[in-house]
PDB file of N, CA and C in Angstrom:
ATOM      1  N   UNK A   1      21.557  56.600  26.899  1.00  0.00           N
ATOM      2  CA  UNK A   1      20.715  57.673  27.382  1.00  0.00           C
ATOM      3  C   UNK A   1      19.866  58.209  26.237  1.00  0.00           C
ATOM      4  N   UNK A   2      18.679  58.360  26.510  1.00  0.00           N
ATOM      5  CA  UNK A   2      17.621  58.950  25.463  1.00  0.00           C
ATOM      6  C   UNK A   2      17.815  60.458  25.581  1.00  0.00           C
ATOM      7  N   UNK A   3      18.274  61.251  24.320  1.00  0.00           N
ATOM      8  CA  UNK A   3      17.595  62.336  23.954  1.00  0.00           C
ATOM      9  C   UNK A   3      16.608  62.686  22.929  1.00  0.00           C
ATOM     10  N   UNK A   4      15.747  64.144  23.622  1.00  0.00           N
ATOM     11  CA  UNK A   4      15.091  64.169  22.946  1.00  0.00           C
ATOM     12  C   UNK A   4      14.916  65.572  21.408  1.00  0.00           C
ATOM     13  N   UNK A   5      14.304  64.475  20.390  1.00  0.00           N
ATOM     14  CA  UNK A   5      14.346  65.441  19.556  1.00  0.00           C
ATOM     15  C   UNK A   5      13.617  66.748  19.385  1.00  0.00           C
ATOM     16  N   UNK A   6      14.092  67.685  19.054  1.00  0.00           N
ATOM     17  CA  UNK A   6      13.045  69.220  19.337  1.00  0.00           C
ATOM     18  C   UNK A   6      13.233  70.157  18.169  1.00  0.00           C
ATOM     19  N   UNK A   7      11.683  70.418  17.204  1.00  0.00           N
ATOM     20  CA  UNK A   7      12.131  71.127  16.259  1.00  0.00           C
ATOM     21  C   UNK A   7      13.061  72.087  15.738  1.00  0.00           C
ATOM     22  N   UNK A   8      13.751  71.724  14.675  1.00  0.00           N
ATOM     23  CA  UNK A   8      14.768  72.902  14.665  1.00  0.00           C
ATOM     24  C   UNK A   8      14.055  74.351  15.273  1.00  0.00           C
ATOM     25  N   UNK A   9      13.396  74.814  14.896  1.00  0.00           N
ATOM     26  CA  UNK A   9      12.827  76.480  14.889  1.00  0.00           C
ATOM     27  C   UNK A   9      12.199  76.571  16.560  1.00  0.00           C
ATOM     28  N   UNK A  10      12.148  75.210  17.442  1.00  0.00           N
ATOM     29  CA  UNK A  10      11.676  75.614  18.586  1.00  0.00           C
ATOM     30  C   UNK A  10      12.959  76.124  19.018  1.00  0.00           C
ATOM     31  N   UNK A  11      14.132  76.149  18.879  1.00  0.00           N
ATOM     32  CA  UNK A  11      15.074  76.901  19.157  1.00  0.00           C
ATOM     33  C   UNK A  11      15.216  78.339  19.401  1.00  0.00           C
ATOM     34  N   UNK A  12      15.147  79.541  20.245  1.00  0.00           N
ATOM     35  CA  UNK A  12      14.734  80.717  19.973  1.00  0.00           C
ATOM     36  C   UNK A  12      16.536  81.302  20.646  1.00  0.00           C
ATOM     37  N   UNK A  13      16.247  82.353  19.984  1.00  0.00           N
ATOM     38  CA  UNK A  13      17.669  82.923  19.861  1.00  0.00           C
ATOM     39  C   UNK A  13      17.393  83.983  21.152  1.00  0.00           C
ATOM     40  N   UNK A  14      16.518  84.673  21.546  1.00  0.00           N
ATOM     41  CA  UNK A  14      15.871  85.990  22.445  1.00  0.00           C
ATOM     42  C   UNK A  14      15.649  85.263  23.700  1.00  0.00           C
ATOM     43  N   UNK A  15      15.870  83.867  23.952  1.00  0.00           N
ATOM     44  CA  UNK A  15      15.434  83.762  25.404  1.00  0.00           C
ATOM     45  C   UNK A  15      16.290  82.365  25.937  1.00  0.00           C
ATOM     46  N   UNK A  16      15.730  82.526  26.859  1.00  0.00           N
ATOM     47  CA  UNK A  16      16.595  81.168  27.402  1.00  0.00           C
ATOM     48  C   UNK A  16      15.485  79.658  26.911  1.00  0.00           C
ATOM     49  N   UNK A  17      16.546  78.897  26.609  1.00  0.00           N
ATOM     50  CA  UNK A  17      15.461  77.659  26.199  1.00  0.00           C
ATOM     51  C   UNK A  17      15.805  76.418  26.833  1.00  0.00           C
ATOM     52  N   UNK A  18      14.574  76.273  27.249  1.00  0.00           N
ATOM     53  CA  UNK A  18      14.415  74.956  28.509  1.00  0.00           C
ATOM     54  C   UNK A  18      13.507  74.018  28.365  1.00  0.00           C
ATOM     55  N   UNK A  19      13.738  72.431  28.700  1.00  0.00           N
ATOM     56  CA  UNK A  19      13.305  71.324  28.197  1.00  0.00           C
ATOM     57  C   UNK A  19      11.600  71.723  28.137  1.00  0.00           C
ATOM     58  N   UNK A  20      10.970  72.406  28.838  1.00  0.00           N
ATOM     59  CA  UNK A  20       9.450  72.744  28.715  1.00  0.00           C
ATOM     60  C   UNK A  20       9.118  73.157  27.571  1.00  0.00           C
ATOM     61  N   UNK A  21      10.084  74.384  27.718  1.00  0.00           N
ATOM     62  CA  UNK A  21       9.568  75.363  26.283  1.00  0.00           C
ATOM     63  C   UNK A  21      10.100  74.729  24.962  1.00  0.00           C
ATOM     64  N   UNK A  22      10.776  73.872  24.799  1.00  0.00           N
ATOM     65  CA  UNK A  22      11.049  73.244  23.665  1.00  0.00           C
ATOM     66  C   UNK A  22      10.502  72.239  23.875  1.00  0.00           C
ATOM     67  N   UNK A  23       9.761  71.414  24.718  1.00  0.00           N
ATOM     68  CA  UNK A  23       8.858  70.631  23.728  1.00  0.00           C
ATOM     69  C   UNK A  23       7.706  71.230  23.689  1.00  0.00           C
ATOM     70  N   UNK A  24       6.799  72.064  24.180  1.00  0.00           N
ATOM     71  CA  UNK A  24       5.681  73.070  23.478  1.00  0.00           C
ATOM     72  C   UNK A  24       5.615  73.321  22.496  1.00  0.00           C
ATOM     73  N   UNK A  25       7.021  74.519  22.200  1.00  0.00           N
ATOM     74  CA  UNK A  25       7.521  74.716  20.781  1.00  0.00           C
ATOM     75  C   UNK A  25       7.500  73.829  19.553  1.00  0.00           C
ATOM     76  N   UNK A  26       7.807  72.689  19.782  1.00  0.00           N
ATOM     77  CA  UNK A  26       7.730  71.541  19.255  1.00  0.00           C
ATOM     78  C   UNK A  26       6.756  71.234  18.729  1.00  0.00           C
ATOM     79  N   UNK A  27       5.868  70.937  19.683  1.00  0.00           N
ATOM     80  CA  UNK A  27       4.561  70.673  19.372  1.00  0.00           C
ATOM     81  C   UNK A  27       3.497  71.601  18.975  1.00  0.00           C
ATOM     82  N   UNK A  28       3.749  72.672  19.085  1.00  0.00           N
ATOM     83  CA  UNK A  28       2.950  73.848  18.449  1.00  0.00           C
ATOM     84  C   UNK A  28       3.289  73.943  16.970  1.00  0.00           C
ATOM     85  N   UNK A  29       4.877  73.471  16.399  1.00  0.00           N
ATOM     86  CA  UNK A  29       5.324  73.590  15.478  1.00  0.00           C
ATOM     87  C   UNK A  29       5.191  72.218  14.367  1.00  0.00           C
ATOM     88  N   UNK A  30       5.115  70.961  15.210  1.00  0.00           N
ATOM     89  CA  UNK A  30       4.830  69.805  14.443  1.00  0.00           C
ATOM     90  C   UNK A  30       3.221  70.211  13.677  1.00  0.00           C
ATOM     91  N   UNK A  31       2.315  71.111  14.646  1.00  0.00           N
ATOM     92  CA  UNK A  31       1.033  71.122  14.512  1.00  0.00           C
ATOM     93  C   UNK A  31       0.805  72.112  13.184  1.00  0.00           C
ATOM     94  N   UNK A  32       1.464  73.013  12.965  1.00  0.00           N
ATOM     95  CA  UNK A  32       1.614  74.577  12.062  1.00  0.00           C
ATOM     96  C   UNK A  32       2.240  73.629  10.835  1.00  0.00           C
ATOM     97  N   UNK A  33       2.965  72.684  11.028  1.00  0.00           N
ATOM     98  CA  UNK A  33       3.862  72.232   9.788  1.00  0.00           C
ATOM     99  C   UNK A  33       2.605  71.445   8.444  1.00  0.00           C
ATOM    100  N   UNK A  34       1.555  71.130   9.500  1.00  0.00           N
ATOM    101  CA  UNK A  34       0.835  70.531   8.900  1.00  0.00           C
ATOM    102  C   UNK A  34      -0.827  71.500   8.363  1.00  0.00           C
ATOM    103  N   UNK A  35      -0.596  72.808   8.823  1.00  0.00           N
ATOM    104  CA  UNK A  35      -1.286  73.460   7.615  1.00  0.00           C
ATOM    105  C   UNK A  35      -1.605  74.803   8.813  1.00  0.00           C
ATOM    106  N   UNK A  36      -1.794  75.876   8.519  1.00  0.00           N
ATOM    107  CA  UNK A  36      -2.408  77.204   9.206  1.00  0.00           C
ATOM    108  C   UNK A  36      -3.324  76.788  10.229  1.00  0.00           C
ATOM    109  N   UNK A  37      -3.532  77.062  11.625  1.00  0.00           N
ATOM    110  CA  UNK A  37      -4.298  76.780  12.408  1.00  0.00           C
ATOM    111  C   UNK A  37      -4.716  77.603  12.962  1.00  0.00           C
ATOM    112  N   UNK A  38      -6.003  77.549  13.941  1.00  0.00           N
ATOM    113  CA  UNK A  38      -5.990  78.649  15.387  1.00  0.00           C
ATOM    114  C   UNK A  38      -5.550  78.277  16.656  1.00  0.00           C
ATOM    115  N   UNK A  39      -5.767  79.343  17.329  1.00  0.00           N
ATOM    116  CA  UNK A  39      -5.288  78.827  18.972  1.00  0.00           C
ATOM    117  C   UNK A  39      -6.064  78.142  19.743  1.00  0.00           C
ATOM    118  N   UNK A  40      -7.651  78.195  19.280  1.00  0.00           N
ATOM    119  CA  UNK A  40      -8.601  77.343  20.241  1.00  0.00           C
ATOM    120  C   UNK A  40      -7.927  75.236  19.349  1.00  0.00           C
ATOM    121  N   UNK A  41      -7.470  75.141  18.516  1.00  0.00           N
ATOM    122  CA  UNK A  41      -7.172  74.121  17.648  1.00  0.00           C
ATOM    123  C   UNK A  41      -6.107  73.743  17.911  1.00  0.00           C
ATOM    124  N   UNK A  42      -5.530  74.522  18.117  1.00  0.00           N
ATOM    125  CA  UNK A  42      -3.416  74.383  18.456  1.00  0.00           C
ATOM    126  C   UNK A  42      -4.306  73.483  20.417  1.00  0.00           C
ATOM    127  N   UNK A  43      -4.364  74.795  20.766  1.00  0.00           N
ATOM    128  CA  UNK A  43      -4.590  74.208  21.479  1.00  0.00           C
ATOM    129  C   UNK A  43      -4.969  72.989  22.166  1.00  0.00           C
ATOM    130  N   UNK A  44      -6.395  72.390  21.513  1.00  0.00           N
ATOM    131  CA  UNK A  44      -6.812  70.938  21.258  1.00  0.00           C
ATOM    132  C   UNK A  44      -6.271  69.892  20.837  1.00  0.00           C
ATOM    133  N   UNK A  45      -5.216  70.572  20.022  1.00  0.00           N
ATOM    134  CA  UNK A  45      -4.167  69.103  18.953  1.00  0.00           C
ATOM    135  C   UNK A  45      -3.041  69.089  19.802  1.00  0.00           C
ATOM    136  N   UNK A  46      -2.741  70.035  21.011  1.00  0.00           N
ATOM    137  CA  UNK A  46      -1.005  69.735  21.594  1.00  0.00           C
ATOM    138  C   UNK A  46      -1.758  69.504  23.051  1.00  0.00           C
ATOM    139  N   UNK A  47      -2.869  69.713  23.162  1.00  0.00           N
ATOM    140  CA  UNK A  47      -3.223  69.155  25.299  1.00  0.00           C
ATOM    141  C   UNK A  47      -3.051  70.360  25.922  1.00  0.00           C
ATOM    142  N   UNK A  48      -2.486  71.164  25.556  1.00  0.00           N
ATOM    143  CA  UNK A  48      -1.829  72.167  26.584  1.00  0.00           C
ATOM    144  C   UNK A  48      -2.682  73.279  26.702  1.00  0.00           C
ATOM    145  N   UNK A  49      -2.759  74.636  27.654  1.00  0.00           N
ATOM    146  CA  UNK A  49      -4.113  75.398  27.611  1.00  0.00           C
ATOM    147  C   UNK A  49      -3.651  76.472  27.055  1.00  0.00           C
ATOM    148  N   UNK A  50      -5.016  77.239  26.761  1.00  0.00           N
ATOM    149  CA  UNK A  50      -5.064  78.243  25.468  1.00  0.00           C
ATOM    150  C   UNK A  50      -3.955  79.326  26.267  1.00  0.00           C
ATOM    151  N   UNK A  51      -3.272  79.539  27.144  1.00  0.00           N
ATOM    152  CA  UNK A  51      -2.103  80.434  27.791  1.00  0.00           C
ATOM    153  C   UNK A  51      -0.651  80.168  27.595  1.00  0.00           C
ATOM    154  N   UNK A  52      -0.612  78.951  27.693  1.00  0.00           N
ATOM    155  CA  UNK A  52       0.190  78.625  26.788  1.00  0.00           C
ATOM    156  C   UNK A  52       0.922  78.783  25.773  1.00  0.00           C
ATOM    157  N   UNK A  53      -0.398  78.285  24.624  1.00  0.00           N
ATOM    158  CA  UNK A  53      -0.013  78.321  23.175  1.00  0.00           C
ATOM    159  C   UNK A  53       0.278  79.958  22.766  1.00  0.00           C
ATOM    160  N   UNK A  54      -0.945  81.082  23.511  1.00  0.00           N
ATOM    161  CA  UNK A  54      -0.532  82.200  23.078  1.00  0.00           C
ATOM    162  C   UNK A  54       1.114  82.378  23.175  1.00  0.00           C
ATOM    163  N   UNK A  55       1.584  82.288  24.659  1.00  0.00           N
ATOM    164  CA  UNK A  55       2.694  82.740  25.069  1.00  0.00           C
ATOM    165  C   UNK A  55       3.586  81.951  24.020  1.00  0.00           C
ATOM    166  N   UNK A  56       3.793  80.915  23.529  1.00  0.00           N
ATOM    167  CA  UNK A  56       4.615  80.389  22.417  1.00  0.00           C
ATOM    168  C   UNK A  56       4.582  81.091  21.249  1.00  0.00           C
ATOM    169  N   UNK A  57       3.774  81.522  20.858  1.00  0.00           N
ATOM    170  CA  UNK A  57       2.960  81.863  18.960  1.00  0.00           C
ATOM    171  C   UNK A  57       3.492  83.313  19.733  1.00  0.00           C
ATOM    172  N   UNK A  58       3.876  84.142  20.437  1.00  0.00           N
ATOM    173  CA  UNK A  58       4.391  84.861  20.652  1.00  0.00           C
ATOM    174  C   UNK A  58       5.621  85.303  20.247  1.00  0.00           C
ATOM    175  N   UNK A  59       6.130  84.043  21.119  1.00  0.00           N
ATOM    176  CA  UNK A  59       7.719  84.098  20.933  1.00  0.00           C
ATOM    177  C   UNK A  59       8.101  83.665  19.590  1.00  0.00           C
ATOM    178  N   UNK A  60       7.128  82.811  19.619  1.00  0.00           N
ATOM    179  CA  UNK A  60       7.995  82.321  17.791  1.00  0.00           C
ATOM    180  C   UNK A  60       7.662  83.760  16.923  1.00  0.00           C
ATOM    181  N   UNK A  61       6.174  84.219  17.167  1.00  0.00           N
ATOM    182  CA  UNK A  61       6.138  85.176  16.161  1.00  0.00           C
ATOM    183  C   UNK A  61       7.405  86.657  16.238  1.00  0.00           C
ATOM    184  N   UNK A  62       7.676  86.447  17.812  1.00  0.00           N
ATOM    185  CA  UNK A  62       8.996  87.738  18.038  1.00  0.00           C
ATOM    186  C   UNK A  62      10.028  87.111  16.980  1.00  0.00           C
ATOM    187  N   UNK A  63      10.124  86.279  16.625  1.00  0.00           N
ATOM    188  CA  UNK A  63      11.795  85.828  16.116  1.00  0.00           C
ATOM    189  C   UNK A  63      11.070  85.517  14.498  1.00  0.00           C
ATOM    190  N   UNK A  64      10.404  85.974  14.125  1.00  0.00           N
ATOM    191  CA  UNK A  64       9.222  85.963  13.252  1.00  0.00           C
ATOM    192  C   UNK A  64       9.075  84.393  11.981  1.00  0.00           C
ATOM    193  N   UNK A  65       9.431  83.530  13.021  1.00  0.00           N
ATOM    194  CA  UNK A  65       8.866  82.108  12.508  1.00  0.00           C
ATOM    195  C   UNK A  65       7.172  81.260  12.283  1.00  0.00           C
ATOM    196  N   UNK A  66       6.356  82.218  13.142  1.00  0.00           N
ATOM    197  CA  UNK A  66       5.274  82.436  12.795  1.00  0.00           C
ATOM    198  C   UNK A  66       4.698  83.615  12.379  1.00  0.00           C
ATOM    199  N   UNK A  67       3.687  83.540  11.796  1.00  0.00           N
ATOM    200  CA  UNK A  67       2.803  84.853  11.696  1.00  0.00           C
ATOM    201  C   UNK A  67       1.145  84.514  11.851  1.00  0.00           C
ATOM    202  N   UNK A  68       0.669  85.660  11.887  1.00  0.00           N
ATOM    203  CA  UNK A  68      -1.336  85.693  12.304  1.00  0.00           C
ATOM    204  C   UNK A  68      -1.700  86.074  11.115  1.00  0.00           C
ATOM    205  N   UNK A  69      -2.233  85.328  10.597  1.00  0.00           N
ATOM    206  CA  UNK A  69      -3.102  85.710   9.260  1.00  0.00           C
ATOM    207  C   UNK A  69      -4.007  86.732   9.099  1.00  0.00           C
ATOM    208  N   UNK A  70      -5.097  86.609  10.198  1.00  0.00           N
ATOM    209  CA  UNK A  70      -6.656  86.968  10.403  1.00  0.00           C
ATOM    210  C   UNK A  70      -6.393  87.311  11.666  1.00  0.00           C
ATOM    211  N   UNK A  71      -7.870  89.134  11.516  1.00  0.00           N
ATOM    212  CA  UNK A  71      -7.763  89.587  13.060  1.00  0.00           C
ATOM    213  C   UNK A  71      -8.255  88.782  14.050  1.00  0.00           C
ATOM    214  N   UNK A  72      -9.429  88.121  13.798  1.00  0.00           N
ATOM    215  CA  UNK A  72     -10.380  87.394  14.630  1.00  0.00           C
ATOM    216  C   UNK A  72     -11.320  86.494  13.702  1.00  0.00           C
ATOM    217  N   UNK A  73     -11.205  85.239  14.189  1.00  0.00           N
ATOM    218  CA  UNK A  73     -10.680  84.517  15.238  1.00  0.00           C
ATOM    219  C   UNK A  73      -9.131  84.250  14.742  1.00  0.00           C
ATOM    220  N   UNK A  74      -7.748  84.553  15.446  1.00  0.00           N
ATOM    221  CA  UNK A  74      -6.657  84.078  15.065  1.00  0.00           C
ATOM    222  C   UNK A  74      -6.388  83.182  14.388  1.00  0.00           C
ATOM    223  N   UNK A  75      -5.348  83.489  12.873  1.00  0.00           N
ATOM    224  CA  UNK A  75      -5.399  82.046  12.321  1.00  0.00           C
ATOM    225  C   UNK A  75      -3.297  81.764  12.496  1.00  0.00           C
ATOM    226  N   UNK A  76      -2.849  81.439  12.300  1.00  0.00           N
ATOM    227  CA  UNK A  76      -1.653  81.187  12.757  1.00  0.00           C
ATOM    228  C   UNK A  76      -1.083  80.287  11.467  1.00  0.00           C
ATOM    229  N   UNK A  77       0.279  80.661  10.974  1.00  0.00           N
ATOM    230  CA  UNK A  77       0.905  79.960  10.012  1.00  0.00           C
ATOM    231  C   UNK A  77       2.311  79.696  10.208  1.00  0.00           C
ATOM    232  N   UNK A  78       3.099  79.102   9.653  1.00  0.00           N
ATOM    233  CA  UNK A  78       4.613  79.073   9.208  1.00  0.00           C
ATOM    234  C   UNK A  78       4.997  80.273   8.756  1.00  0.00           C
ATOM    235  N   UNK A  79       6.051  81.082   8.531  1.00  0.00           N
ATOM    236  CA  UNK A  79       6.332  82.019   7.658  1.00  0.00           C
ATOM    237  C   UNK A  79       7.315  81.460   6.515  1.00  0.00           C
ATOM    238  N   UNK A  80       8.199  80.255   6.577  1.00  0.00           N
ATOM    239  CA  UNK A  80       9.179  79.904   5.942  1.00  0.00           C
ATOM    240  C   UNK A  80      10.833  79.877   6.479  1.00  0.00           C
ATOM    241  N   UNK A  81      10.923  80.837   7.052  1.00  0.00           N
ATOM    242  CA  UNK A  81      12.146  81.681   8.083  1.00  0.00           C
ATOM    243  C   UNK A  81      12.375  80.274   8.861  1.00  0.00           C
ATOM    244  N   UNK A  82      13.862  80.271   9.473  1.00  0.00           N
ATOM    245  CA  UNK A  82      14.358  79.287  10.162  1.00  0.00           C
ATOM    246  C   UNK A  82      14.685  78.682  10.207  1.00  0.00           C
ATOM    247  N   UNK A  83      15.551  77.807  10.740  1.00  0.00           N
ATOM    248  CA  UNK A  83      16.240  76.628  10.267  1.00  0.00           C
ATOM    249  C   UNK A  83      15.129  75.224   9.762  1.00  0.00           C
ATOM    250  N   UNK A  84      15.563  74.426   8.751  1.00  0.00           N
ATOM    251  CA  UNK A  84      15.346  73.170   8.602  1.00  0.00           C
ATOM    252  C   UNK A  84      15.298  72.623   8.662  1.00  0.00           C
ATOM    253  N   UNK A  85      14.606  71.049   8.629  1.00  0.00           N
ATOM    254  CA  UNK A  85      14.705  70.043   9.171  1.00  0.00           C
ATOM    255  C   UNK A  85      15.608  69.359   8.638  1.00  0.00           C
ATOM    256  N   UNK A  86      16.486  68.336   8.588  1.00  0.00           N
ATOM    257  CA  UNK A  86      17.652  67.404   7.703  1.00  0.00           C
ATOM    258  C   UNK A  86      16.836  66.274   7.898  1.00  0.00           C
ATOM    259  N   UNK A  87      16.699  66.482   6.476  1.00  0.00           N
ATOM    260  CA  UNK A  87      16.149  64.406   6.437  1.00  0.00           C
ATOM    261  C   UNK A  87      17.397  63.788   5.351  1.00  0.00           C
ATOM    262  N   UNK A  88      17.444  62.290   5.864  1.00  0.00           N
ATOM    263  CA  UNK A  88      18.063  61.657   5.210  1.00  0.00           C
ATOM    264  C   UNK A  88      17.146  61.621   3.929  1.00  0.00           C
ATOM    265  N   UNK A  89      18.483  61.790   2.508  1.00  0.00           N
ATOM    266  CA  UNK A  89      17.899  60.991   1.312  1.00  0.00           C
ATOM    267  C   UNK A  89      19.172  60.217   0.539  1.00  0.00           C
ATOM    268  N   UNK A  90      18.210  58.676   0.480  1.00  0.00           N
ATOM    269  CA  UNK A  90      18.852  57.768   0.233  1.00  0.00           C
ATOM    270  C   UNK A  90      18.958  57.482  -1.358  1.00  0.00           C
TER     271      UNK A  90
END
């Protein structure tokens, strides 16, 4: 049986978490890992619509794994906070 993998930090402690919202999370978070973004951009790089991504960058920012840089236009980052990824080193 295939499972699937889902960023550590899409994990949220404040809500219930369900195969949707963790792979969003996921993918909002694979996208942030790779440098500060906005929401019209998040948006474009994960498919999903700009209602969405707010409602995620929400929740992550409630459990404060993201943060907003800039008032306008939103810029969106990592904060550091949260669990880690485990990579093998050989």
């Amino acid at each position: 049986m295939y499972r699937e993998s889902y960023h550590p930090n899409a994990y949220l402690s404040q809500i219930k978490n369900i195969r949707r919202g963790l792979r969003a999370r996921t993918k909002i978070l694979a996208l942030l890992e790779k440098g500060s973004s906005g929401t019209n951009a998040l948006s474009k790089g994960t498919g999903m619509s700009y209602g969405v991504i707010t409602h995620h960058l929400k929740l992550l920012k409630a459990e404060e794994i993201v943060e907003r840089k800039e008032k306008k236009p939103h810029v969106w980052m990592l904060t550091g906070l949260g669990q880690k990824r485990l990579v093998n080193v050989d």
